[in-house]
C-alpha atoms as a PDB file:
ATOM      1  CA  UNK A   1     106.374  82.125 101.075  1.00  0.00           C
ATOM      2  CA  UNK A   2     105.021  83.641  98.048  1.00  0.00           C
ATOM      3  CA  UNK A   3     107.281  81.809  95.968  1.00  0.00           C
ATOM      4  CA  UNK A   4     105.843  78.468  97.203  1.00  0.00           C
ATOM      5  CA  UNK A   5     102.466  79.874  96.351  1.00  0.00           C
ATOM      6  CA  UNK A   6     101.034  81.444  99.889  1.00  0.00           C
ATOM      7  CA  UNK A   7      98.352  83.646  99.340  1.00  0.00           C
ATOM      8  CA  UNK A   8      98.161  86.043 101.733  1.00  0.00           C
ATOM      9  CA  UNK A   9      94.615  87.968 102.520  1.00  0.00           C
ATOM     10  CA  UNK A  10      96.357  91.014 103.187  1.00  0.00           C
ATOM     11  CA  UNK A  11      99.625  93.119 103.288  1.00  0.00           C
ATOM     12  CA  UNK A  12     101.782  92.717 106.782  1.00  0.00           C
ATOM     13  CA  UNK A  13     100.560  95.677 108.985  1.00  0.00           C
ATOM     14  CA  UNK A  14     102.153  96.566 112.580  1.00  0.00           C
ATOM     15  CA  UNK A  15     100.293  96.190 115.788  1.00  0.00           C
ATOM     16  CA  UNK A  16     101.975  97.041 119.314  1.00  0.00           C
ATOM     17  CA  UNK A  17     103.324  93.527 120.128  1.00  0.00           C
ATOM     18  CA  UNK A  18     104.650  93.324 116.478  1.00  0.00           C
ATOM     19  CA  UNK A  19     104.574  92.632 112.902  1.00  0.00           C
ATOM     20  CA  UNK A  20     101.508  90.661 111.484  1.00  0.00           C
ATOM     21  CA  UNK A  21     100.342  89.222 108.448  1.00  0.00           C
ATOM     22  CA  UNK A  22      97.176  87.058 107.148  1.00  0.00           C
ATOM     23  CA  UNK A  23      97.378  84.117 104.888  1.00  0.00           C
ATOM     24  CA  UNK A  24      94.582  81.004 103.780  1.00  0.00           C
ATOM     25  CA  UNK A  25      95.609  77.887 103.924  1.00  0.00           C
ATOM     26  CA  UNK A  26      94.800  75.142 100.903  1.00  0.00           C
ATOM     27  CA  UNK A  27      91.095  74.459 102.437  1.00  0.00           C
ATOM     28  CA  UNK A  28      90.279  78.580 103.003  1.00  0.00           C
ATOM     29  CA  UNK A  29      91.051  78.331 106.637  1.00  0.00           C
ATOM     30  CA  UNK A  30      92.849  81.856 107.635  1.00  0.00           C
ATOM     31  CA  UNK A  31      95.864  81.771 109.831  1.00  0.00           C
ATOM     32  CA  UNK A  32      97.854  85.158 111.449  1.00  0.00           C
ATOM     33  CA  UNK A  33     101.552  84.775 110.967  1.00  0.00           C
ATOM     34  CA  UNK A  34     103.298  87.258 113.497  1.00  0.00           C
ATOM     35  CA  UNK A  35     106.734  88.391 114.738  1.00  0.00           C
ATOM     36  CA  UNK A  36     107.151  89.766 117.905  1.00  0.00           C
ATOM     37  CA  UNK A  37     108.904  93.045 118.340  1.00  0.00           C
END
C-alpha cells in the first residue's frame, strides 16, 4: 500500500483480536485496517 502512496498515521501494533494499523484517506478521514488473528 505504500507503494501506491498510503500514508499510514502510525506503525501496525497488535491488539488481542489481531493485527492493526491506521491510515488517512485522500480527504484526512482516518480508517483502521485490521487482520484478525
Amino acid at each position: 500500500m505504500k507503494a501506491k502512496g498510503v500514508e499510514f498515521c502510525e506503525e501496525p501494533r497488535e491488539e488481542e483480536y489481531g493485527t492493526v494499523v491506521v491510515f488517512e484517506d485522500i480527504y484526512g478521514n482516518r480508517w483502521d485496517l485490521y487482520q484478525n488473528k
